[in-house]
PDB file of N, CA and C in Angstrom:
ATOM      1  N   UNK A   1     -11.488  11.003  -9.389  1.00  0.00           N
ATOM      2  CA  UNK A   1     -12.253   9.866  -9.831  1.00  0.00           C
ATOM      3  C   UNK A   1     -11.998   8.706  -8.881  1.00  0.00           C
ATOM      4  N   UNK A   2     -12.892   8.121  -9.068  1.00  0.00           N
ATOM      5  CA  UNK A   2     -12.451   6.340  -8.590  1.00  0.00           C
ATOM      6  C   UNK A   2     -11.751   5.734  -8.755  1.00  0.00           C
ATOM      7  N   UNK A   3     -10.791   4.704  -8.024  1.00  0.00           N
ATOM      8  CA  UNK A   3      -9.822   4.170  -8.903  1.00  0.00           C
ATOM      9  C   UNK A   3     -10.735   3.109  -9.534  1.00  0.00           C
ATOM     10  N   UNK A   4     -11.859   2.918  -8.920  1.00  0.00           N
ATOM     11  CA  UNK A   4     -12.815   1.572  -9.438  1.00  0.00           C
ATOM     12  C   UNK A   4     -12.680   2.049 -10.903  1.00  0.00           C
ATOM     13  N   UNK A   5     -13.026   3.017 -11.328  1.00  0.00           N
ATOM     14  CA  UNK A   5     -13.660   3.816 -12.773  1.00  0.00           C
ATOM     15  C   UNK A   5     -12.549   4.027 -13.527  1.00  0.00           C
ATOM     16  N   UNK A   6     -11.262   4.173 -12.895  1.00  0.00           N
ATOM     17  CA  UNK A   6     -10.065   4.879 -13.530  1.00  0.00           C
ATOM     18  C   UNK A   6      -9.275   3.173 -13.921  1.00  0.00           C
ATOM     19  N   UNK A   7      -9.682   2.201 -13.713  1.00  0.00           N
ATOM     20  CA  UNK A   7      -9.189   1.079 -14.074  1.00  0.00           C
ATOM     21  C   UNK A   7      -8.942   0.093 -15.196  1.00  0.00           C
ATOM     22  N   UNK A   8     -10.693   0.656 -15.325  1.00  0.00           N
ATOM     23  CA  UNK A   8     -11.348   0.292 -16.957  1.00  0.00           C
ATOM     24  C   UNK A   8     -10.168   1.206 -18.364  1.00  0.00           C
ATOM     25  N   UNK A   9      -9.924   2.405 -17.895  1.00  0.00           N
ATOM     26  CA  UNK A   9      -8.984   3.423 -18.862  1.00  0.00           C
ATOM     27  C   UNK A   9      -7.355   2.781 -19.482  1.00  0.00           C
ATOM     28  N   UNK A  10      -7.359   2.565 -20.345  1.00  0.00           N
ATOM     29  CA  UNK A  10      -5.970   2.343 -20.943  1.00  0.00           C
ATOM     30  C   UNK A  10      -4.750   3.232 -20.275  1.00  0.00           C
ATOM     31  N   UNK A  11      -5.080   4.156 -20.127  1.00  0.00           N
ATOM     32  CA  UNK A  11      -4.142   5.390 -19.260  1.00  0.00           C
ATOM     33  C   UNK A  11      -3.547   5.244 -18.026  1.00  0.00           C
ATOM     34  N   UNK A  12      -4.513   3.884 -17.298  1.00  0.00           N
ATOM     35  CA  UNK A  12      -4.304   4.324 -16.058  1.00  0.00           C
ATOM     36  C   UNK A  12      -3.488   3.155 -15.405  1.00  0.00           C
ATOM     37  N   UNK A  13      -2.508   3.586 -14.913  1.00  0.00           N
ATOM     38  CA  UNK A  13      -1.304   2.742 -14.430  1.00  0.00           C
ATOM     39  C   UNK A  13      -0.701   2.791 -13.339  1.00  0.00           C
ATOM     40  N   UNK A  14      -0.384   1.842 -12.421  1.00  0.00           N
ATOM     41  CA  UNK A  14      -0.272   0.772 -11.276  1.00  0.00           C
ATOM     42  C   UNK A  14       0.982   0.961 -10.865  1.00  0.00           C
ATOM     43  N   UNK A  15       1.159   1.632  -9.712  1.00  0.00           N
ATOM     44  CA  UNK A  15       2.546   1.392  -8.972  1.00  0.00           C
ATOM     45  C   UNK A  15       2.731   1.199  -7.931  1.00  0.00           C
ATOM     46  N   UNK A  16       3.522   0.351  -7.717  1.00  0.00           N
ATOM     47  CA  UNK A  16       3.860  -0.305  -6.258  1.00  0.00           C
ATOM     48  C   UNK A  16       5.162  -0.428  -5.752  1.00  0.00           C
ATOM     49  N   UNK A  17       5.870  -0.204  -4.732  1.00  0.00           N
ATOM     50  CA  UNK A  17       6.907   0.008  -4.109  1.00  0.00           C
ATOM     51  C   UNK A  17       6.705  -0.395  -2.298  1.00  0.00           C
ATOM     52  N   UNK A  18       7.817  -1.294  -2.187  1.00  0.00           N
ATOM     53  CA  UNK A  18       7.654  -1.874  -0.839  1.00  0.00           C
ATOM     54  C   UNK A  18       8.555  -1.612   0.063  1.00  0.00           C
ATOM     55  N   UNK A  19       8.610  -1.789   1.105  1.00  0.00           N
ATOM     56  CA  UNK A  19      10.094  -1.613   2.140  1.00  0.00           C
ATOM     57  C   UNK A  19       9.785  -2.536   3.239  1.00  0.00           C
ATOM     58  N   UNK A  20      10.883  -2.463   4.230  1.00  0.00           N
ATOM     59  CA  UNK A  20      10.508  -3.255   5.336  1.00  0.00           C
ATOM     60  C   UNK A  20      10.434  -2.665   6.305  1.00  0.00           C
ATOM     61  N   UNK A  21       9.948  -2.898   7.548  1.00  0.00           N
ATOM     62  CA  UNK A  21       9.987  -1.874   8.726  1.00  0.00           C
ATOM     63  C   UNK A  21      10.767  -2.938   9.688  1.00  0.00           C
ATOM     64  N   UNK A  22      10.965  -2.631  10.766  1.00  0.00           N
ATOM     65  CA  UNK A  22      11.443  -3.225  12.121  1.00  0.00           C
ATOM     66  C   UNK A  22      10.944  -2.630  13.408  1.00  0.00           C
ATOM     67  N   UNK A  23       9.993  -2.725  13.824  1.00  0.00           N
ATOM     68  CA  UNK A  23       9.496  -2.511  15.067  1.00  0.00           C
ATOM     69  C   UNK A  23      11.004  -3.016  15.956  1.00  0.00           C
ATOM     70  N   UNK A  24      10.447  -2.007  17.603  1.00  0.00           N
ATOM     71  CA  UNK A  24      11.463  -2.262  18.794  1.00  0.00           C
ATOM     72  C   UNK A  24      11.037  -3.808  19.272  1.00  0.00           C
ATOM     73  N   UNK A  25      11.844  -4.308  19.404  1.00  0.00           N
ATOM     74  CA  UNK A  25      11.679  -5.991  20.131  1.00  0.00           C
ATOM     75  C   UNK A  25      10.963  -7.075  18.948  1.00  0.00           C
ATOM     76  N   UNK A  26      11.232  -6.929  17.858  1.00  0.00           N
ATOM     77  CA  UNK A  26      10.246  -7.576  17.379  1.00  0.00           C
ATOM     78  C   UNK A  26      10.501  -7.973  16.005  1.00  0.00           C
ATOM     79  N   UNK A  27      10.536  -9.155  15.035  1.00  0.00           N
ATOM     80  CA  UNK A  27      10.731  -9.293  13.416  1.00  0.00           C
ATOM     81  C   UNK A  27      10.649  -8.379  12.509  1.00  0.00           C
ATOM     82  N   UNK A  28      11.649  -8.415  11.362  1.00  0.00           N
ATOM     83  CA  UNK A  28      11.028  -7.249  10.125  1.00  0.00           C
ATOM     84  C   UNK A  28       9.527  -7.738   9.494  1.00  0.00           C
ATOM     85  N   UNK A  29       9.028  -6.872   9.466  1.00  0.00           N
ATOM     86  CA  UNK A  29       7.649  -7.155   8.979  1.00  0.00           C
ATOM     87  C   UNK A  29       8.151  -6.250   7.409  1.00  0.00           C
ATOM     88  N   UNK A  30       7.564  -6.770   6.213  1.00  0.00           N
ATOM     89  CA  UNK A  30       7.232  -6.356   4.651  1.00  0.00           C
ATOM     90  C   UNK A  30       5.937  -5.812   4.344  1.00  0.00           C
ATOM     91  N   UNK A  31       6.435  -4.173   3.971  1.00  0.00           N
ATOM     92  CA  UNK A  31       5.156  -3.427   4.056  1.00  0.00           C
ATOM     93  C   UNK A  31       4.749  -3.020   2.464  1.00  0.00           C
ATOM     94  N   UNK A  32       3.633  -3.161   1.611  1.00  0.00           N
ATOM     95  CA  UNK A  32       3.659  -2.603   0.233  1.00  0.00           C
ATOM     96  C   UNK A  32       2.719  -2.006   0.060  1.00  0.00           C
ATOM     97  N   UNK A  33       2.899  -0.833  -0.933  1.00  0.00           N
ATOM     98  CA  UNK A  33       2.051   0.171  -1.294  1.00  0.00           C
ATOM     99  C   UNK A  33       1.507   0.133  -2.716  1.00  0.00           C
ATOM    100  N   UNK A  34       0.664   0.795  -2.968  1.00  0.00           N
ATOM    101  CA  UNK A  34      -0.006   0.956  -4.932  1.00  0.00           C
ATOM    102  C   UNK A  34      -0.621   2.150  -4.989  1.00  0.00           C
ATOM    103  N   UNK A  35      -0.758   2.713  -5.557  1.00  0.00           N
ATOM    104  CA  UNK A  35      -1.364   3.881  -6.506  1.00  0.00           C
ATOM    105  C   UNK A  35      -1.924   3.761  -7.892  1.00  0.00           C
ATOM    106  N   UNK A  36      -2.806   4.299  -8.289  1.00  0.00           N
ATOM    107  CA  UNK A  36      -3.023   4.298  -9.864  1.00  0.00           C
ATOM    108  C   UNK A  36      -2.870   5.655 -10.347  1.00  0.00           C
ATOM    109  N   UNK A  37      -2.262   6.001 -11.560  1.00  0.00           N
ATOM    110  CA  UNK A  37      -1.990   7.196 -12.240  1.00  0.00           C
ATOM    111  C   UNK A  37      -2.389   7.334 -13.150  1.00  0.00           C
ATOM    112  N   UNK A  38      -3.032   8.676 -13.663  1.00  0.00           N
ATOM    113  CA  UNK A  38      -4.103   8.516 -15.102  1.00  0.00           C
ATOM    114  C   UNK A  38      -2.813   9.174 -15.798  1.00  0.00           C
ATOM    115  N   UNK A  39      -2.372   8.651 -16.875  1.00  0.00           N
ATOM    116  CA  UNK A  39      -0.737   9.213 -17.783  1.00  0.00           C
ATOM    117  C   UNK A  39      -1.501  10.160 -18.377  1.00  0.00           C
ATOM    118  N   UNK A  40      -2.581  10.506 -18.999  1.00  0.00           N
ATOM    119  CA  UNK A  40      -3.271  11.731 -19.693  1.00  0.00           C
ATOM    120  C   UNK A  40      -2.998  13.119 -18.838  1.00  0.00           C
ATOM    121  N   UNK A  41      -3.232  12.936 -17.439  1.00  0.00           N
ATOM    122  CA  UNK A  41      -3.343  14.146 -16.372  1.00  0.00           C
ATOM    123  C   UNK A  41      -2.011  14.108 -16.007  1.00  0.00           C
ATOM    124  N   UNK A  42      -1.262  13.279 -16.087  1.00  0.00           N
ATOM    125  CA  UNK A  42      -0.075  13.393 -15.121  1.00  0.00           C
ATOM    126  C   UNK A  42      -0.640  13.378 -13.648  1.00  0.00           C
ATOM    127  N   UNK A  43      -1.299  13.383 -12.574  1.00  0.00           N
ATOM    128  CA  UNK A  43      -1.611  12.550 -11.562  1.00  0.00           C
ATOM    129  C   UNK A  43      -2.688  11.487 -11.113  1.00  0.00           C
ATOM    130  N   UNK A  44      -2.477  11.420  -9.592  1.00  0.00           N
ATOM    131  CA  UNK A  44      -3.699  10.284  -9.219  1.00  0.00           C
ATOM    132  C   UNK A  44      -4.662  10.002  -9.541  1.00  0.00           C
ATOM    133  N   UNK A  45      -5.352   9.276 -10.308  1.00  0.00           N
ATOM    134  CA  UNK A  45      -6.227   8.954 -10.078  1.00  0.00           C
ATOM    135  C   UNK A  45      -7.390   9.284  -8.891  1.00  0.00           C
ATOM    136  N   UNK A  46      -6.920   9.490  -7.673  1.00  0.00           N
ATOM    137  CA  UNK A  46      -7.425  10.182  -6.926  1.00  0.00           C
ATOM    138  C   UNK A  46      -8.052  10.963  -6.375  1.00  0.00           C
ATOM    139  N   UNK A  47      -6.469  11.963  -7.631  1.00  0.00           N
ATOM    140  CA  UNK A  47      -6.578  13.455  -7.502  1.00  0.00           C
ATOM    141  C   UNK A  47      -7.700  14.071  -8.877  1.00  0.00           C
ATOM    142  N   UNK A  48      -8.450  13.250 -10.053  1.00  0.00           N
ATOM    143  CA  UNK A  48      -8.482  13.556 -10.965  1.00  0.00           C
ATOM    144  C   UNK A  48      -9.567  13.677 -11.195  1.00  0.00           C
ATOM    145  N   UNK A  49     -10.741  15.113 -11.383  1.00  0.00           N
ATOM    146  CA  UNK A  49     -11.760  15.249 -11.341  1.00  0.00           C
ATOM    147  C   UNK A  49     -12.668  15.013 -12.511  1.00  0.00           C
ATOM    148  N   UNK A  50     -12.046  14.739 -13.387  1.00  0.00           N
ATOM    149  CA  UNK A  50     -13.011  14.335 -14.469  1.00  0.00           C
ATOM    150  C   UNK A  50     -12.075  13.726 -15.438  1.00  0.00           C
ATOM    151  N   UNK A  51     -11.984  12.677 -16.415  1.00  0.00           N
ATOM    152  CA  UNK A  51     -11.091  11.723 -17.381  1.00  0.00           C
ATOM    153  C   UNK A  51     -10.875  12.611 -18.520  1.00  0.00           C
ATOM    154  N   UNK A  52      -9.509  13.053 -18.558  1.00  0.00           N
ATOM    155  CA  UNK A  52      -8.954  14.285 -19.603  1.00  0.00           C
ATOM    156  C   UNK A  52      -9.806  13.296 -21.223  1.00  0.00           C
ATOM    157  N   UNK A  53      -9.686  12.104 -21.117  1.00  0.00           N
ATOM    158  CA  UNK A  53      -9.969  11.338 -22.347  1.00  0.00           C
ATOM    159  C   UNK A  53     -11.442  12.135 -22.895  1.00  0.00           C
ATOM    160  N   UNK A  54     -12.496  12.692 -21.583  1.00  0.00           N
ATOM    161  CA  UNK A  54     -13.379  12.608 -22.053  1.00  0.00           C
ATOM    162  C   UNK A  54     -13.772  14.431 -22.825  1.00  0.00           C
ATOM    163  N   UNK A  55     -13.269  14.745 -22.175  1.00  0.00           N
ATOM    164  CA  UNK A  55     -12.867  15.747 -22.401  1.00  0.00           C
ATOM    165  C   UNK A  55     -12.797  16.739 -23.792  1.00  0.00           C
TER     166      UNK A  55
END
């Protein structure tokens, strides 16, 4: 599915986790990530071909 579509769902939940990198010669730069997870399927949003809800 979409995450556009999978957003609207009570199920579907937001994770984010960050780190830093360090390039050669150069400042730490702060890098962050997100995902959405449909808790009904147990995975991505992504990965999720049709909304178990509807089902």
């Amino acid at each position: 599915m979409r995450v556009s579509d999978c957003k609207k769902c009570q199920h579907c939940k937001r994770y984010v986790w960050s780190h830093s990198y360090l390039p050669a010669n150069y400042h730490a730069i702060g890098m962050s990530h997100a995902y959405h997870e449909c808790e009904l399927a147990k995975k991505r949003c992504i990965e999720v071909k049709r909304c178990p809800k509807e089902e």
